[in-house]
Protein backbone atom coordinates (compact mmCIF):
# COMPACT_ATOMS: atom_id res chain seq x y z
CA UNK A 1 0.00 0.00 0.00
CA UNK A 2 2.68 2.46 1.03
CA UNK A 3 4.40 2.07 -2.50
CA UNK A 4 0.87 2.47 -4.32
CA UNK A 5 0.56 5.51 -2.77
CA UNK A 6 4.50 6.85 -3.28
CA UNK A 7 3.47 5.97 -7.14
CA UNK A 8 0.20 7.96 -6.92
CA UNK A 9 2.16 10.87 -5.76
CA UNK A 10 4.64 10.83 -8.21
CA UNK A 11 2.28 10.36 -10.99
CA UNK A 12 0.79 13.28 -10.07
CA UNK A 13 3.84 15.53 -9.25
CA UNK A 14 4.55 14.83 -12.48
CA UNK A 15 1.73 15.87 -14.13
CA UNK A 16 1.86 18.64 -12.02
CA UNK A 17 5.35 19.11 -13.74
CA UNK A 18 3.49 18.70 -17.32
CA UNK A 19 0.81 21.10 -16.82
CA UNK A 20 3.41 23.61 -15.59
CA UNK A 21 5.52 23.07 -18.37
CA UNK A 22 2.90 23.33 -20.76
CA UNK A 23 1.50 26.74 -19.17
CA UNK A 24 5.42 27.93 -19.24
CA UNK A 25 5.69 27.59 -22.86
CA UNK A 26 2.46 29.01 -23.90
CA UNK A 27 3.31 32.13 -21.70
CA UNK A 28 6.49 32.27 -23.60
CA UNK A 29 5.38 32.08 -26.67
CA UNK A 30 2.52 34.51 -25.79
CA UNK A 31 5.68 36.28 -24.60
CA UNK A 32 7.65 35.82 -27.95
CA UNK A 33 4.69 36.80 -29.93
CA UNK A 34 4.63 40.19 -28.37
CA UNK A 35 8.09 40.87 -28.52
CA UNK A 36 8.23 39.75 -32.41
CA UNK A 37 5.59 41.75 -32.97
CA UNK A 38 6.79 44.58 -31.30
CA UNK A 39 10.33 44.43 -33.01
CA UNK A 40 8.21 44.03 -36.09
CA UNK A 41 6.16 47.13 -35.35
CA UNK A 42 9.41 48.93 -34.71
CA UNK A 43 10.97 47.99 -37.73
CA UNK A 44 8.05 49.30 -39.96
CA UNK A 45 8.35 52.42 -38.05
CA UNK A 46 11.93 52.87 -38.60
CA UNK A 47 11.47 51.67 -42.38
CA UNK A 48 8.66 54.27 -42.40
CA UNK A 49 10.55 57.08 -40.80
CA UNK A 50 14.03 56.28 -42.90
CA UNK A 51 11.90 55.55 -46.51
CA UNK A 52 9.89 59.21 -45.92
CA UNK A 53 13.14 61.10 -44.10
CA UNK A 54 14.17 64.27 -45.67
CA UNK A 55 17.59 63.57 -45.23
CA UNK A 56 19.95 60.87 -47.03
CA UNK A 57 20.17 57.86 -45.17
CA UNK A 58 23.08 55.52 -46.78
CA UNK A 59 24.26 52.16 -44.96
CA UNK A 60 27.61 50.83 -46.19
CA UNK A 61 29.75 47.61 -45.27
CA UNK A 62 33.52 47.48 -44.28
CA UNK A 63 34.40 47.41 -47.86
CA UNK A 64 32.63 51.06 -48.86
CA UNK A 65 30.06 49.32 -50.50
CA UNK A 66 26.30 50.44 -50.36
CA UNK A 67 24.49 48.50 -48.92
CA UNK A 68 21.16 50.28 -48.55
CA UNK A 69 19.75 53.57 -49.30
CA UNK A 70 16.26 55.60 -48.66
CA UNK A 71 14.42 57.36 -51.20
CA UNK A 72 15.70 60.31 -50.76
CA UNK A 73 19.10 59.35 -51.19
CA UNK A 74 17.66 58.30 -54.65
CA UNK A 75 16.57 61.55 -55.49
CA UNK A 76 19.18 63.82 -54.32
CA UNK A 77 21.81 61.33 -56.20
CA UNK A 78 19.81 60.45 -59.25
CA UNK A 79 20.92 56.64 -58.17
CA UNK A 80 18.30 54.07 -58.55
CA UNK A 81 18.67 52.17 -55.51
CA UNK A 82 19.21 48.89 -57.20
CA UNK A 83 21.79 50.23 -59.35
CA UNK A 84 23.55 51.82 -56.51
CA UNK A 85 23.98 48.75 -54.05
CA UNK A 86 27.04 46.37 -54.28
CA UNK A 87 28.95 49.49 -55.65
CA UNK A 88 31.06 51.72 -53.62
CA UNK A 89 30.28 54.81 -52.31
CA UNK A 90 33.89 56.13 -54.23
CA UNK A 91 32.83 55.18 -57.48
CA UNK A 92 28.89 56.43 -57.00
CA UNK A 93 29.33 59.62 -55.21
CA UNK A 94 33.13 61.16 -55.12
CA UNK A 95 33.80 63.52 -57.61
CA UNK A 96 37.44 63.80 -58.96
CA UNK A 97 39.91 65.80 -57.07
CA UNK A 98 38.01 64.60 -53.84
CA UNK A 99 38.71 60.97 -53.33
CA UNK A 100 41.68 61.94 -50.96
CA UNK A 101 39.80 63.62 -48.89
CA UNK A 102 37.01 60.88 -48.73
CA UNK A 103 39.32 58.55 -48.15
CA UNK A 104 40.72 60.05 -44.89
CA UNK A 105 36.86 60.63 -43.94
CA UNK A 106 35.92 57.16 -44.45
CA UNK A 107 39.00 55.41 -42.16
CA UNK A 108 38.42 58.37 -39.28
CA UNK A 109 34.59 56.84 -39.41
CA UNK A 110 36.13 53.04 -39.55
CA UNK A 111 38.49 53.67 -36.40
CA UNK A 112 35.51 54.79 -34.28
CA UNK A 113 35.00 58.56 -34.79
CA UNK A 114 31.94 60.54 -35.55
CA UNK A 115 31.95 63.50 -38.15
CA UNK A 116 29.16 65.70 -37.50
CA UNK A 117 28.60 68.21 -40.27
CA UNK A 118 30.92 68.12 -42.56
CA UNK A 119 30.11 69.69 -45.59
CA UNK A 120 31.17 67.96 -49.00
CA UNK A 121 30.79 68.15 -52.57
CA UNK A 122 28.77 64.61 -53.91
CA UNK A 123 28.45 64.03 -57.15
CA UNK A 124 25.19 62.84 -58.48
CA UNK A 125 24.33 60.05 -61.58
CA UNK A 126 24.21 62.86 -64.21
CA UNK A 127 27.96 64.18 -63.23
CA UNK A 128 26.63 67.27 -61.97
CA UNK A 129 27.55 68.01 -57.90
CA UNK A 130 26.28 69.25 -55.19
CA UNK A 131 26.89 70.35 -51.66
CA UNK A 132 25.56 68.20 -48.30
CA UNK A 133 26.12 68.57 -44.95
CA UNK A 134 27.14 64.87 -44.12
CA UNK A 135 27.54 62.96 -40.19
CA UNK A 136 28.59 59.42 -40.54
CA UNK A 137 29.15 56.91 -37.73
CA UNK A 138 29.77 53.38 -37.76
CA UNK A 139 27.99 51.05 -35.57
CA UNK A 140 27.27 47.07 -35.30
CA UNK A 141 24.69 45.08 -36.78
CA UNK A 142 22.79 42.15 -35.76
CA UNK A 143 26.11 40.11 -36.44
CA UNK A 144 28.32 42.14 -35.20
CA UNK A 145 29.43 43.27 -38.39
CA UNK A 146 30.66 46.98 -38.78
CA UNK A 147 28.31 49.05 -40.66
CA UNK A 148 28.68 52.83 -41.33
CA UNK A 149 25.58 54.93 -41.74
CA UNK A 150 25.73 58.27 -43.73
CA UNK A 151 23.23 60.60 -43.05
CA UNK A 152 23.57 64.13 -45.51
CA UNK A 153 21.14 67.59 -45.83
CA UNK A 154 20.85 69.00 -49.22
CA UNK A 155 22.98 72.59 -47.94
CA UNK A 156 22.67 74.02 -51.97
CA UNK A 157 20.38 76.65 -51.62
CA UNK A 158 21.98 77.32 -48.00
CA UNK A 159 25.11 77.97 -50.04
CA UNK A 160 23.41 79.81 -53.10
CA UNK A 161 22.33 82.00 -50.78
CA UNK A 162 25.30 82.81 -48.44
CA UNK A 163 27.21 83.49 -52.20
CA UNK A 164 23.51 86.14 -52.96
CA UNK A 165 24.55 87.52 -49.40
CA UNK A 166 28.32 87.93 -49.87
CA UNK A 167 27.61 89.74 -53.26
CA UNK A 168 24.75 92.02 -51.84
CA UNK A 169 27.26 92.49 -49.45
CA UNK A 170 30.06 93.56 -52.14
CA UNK A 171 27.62 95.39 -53.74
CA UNK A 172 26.52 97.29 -50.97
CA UNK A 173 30.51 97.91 -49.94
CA UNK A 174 31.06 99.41 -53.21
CA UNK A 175 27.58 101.46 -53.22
CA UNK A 176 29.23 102.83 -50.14
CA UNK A 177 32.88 103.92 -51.57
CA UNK A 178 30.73 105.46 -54.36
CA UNK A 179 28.52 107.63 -52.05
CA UNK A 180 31.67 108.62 -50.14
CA UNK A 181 33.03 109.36 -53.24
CA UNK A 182 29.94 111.80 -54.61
CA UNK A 183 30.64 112.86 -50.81
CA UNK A 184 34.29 113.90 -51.17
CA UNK A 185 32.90 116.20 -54.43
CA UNK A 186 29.86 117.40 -53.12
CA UNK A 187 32.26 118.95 -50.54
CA UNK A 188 34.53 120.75 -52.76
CA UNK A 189 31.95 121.08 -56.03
CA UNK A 190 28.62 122.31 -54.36
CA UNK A 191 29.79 123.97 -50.84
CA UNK A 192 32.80 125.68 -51.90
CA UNK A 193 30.84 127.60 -54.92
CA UNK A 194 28.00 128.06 -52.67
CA UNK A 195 29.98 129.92 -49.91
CA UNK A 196 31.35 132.17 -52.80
CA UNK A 197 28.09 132.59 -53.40
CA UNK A 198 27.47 133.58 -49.75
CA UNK A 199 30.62 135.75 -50.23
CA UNK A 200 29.15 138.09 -52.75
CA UNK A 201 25.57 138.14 -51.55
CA UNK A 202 26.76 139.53 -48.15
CA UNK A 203 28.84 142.33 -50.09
CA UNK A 204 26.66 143.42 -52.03
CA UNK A 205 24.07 143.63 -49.03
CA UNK A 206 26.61 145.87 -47.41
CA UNK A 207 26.15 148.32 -50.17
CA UNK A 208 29.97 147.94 -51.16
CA UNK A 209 28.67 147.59 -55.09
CA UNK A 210 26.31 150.72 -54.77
CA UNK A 211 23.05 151.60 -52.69
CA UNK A 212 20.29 148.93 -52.54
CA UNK A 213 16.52 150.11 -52.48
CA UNK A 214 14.52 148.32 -50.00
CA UNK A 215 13.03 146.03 -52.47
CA UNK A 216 16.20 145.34 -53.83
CA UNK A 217 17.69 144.69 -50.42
CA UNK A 218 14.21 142.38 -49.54
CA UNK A 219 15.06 140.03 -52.39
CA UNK A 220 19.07 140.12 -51.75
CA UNK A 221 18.08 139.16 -48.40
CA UNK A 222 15.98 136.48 -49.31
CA UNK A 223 18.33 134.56 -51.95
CA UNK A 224 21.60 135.36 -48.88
CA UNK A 225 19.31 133.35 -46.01
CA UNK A 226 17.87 130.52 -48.92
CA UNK A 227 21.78 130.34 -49.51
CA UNK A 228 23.21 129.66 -45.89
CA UNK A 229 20.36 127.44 -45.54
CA UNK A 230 21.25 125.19 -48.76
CA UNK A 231 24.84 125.45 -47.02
CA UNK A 232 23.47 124.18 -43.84
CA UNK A 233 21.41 121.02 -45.10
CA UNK A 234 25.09 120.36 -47.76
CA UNK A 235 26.99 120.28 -44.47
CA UNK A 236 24.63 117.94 -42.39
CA UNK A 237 24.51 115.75 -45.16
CA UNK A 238 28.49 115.40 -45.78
CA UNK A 239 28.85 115.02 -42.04
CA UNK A 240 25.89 112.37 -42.06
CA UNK A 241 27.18 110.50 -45.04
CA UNK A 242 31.06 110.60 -43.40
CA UNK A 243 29.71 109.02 -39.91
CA UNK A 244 27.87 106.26 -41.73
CA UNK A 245 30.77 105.65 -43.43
CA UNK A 246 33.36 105.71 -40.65
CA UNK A 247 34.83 108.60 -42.22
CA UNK A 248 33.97 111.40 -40.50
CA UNK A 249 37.55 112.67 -38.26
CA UNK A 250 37.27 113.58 -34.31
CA UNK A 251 39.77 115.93 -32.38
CA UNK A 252 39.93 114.79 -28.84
CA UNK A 253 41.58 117.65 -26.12
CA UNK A 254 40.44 118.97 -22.59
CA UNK A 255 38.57 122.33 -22.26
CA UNK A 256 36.30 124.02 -20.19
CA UNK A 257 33.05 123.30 -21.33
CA UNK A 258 31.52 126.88 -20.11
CA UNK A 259 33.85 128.43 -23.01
CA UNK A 260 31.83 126.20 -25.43
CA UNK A 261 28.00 127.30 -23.45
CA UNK A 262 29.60 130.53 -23.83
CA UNK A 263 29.82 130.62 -27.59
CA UNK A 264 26.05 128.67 -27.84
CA UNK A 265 24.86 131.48 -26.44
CA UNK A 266 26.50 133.95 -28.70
CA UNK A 267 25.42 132.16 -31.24
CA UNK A 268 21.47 132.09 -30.58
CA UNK A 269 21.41 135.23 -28.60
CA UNK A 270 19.81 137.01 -31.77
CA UNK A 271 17.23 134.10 -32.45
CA UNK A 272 16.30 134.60 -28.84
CA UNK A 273 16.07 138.41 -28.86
CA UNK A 274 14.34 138.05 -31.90
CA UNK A 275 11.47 136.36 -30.54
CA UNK A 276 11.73 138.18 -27.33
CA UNK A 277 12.70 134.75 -25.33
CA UNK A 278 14.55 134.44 -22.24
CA UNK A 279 17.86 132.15 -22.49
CA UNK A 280 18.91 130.80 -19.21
CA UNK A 281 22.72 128.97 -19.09
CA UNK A 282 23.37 127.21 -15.71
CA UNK A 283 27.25 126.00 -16.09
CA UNK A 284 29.82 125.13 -13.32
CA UNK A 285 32.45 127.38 -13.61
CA UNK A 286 35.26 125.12 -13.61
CA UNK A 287 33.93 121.90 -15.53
CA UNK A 288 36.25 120.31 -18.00
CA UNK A 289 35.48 117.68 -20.81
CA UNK A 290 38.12 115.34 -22.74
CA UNK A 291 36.26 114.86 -25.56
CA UNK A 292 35.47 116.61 -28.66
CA UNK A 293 34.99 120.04 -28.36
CA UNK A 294 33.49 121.19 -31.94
CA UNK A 295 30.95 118.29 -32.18
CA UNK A 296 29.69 118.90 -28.50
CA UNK A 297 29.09 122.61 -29.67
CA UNK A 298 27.30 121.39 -32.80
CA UNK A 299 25.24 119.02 -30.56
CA UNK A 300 23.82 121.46 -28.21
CA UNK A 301 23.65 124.11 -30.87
CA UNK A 302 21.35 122.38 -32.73
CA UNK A 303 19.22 121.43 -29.83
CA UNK A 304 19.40 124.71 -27.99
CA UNK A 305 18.41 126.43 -31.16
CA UNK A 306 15.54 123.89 -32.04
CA UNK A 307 14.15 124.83 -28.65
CA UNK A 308 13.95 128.93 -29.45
CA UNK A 309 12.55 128.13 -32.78
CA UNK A 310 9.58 126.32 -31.32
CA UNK A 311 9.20 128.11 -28.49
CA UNK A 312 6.77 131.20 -29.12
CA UNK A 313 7.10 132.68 -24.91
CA UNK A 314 8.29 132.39 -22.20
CA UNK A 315 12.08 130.63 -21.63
CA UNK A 316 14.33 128.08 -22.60
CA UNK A 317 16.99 126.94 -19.93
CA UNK A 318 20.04 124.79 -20.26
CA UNK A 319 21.02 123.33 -16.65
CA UNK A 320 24.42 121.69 -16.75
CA UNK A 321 24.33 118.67 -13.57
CA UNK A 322 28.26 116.94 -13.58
CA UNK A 323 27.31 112.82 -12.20
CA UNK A 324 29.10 110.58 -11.10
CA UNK A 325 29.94 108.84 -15.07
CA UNK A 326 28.67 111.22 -17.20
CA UNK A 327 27.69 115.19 -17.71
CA UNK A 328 23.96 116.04 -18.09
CA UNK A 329 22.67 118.88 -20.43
CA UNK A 330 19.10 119.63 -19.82
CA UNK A 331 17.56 121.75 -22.30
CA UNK A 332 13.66 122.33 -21.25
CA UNK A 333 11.52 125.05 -23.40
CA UNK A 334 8.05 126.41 -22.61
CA UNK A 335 7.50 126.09 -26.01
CA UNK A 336 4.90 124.41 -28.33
CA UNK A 337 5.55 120.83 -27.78
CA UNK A 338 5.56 117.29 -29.38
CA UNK A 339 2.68 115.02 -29.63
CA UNK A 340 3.67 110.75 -29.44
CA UNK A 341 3.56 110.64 -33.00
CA UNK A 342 6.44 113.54 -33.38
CA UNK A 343 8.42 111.64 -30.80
CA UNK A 344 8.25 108.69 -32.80
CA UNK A 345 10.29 110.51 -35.88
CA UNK A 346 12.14 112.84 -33.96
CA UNK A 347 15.81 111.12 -34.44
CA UNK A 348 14.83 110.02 -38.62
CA UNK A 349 16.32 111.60 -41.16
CA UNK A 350 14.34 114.14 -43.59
CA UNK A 351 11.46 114.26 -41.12
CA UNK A 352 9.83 117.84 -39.73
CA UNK A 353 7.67 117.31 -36.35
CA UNK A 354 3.97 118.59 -37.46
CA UNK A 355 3.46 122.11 -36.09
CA UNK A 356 1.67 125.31 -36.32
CA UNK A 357 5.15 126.73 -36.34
CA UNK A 358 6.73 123.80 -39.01
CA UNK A 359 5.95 126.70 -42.21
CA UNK A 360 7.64 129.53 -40.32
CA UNK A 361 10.63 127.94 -39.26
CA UNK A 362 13.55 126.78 -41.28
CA UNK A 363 14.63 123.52 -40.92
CA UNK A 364 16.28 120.31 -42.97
CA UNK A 365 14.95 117.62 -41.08
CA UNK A 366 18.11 116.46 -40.24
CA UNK A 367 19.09 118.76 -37.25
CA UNK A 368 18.43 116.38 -34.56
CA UNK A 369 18.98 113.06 -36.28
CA UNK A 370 22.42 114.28 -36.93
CA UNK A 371 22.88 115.07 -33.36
CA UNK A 372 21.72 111.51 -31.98
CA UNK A 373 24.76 110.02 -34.71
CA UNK A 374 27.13 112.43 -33.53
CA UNK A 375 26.29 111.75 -29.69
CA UNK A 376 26.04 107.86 -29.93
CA UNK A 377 28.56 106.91 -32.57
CA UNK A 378 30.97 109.62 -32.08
CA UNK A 379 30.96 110.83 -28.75
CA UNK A 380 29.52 107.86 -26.35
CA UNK A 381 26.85 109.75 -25.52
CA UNK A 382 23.07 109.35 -25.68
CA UNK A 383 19.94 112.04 -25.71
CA UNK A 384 16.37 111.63 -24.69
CA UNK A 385 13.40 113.82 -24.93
CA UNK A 386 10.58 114.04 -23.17
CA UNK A 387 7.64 116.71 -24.08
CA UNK A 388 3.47 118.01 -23.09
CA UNK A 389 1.55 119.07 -26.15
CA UNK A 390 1.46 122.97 -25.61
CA UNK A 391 3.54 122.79 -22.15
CA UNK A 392 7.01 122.09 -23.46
CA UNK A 393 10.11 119.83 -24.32
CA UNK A 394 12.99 118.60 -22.10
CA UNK A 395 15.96 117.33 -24.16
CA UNK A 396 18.49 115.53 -22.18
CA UNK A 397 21.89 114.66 -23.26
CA UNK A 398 24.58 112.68 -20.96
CA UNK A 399 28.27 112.62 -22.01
CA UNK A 400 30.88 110.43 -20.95
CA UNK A 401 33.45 112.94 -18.93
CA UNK A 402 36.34 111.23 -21.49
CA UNK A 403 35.20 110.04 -24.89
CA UNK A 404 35.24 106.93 -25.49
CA UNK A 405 38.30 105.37 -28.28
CA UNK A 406 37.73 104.29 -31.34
CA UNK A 407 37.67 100.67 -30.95
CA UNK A 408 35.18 101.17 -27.96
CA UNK A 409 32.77 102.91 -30.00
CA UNK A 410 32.94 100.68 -32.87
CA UNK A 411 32.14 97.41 -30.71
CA UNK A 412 29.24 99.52 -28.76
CA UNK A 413 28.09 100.26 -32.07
CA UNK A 414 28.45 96.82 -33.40
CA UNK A 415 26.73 95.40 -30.54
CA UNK A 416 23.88 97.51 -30.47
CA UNK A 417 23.11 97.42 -34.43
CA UNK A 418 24.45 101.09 -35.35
């Protein structure tokens, strides 16, 4: 009895053993299922993701040889993809003169290393070439065999237009020498007859050619102020065109700037008087500037006289405040104003804030734009303005106590898009 019962146990331990077995292999073929299918599924997304890739995707054995390719590939080579494979990528692609170069390429990729972006000529089925930006590696496949896999971007119109750029660029270089040339003789062919011009107007105004009758004089008087206006917009412009162009010279020495507020207000005291104005100069005594002494007195000039000549009554005041890094003019008028949209194009060239006072008043439009070039590319300096419609303007400018070098302005410039 005691042995029936050891073989009744081990009958059914072992087809205990069975059943388990059986259950094993159906989970792990339920197991292998999945997993084939899932490589499977992965593979038709990577053939779907290589076959509709914009880029060409080239696989190549030890020996060079192709030995698969993506559509793309097809069409940027002109390679039919069962013409290409078995041959070498030399033969296919390198164009002559270049095979050296390929060469090295291909046994950096075979020793291990990555290129990333290198850009190289291919040449395509019809013997015409063109430029891709190629990364190759070389990895192992499924039998451990070395495989390298080129991947390239069609760079052609990349490069067509960096060549468009370069000659716009050229272009523009040599649009430039030929405005600084018209420059150079506008200087000597327009101003110099026009100040002759000048010249003889003013005699003959003094009545060293004869006696004038008042109408005479009206008319002489006319054509003398039409003339040192015309002078006036010539010289803006040459000194526009020369600090576009890098051309235009600076003289750098220390003086006291309350000589230069000095001769400001000798030179508007008229325009002032004129139009019965107070002028109001508030200057340290003993202030000194290393900088450029005739371009700071064109810079507040022009502002200084802009205020009078928009300023019907009252006053215009220039407070001088030395800070810590830089000097602070401060030129506020109770005059007219400027709405937002006359802020907007108050440093452009050519452009007249609208005013009741725009027809009366003289002006070139390029007073104030030539000031901001002259403060912020020449001198290191900056203005701001801030103004009430019918209240007034306050134009600030802050100057660096020593101006800046050359090279300093040019890489302030540079970096801010001047």
């Amino acid at each position: 009895m005691a042995d029936l019962a050891r073989l009744t146990i081990e009958l059914h331990r072992r087809q205990q053993v069975e059943t388990d077995l059986v259950e094993h292999r159906e989970n792990f073929e339920d197991m292998l299922k999945s997993r084939t299918a899932s490589i499977e599924s992965n593979a038709k997304l990577f053939r779907f993701l290589v076959e509709r890739a914009p880029v060409t995707i080239l696989y190549m054995n030890a020996a060079n040889e192709v030995i698969e390719m993506n559509p793309e590939a097809e069409r940027i080579s002109g390679y039919r993809r069962e013409d290409a494979i078995g041959k070498t990528y030399r033969e296919l692609f390198v164009p002559d003169g270049h095979i050296h170069d390929y060469d090295k390429y291909f046994r950096e990729v075979f020793n291990g290393n990555k290129i990333q972006g290198q850009e190289m000529l291919i040449r395509r089925a019809d013997g015409s070439t063109i430029e891709l930006s190629v990364s190759r590696s070389m990895e192992l496949d499924a039998e451990g065999n070395p495989v390298i896999i080129s991947i390239g971007q069609d760079i052609s119109q990349q490069k067509a237009l960096e060549v468009s750029l370069i000659q716009a660029r050229e272009a523009a270089e040599s649009a430039d020498r030929i405005k600084s040339m018209f420059v150079a003789s506008m200087s000597h062919e327009l101003r110099t007859p026009l100040n002759s011009i000048i010249g003889f107007l003013g005699v003959v105004l003094q009545g060293m050619s004869g006696e004038l009758n008042p109408k005479q004089k009206d008319q002489l008087g006319r054509a003398y102020a039409s003339s040192k206006h015309l002078l006036s917009l010539i010289s803006d412009v040459i000194d526009i065109s020369k600090i576009e162009a890098g051309f235009l010279e600076t003289h750098q020495d220390t003086f006291l700037v309350k000589n230069v507020m000095d001769e400001v207000a000798n030179a508007v005291q008229h325009l002032a008087v004129e139009r019965n104005l107070a002028l109001m100069i508030e200057c340290p005594e003993h202030l000194t500037l290393n900088s450029d002494r005739k371009r700071i007195y064109q810079v507040v000039l022009n502002v200084v006289s802009n205020a009078l000549k928009y300023t019907e009554t009252g006053q215009v005041k220039v407070v001088l405040t030395p800070l810590d890094e830089v000097l602070e003019i401060m030129v506020e008028d109770t005059g007219i104003g400027i709405n937002d949209e006359g802020l907007k194009k108050l440093f452009k060239p050519f452009e007249r804030v609208d005013s009741r006072l725009k027809i009366k008043t003289l002006g070139t439009g390029l007073g104030l734009y030539l000031t901001h070039k002259i403060l912020t590319l020449l001198l290191g300096g900056s203005i701001e303005v801030k103004s009430q419609v019918e209240k007034g303007s306050t134009f600030t400018i802050r100057l660096p106590y020593q101006m800046p070098t050359l090279e300093a302005r040019k890489s302030v410039n540079i970096l801010e898009g001047q």
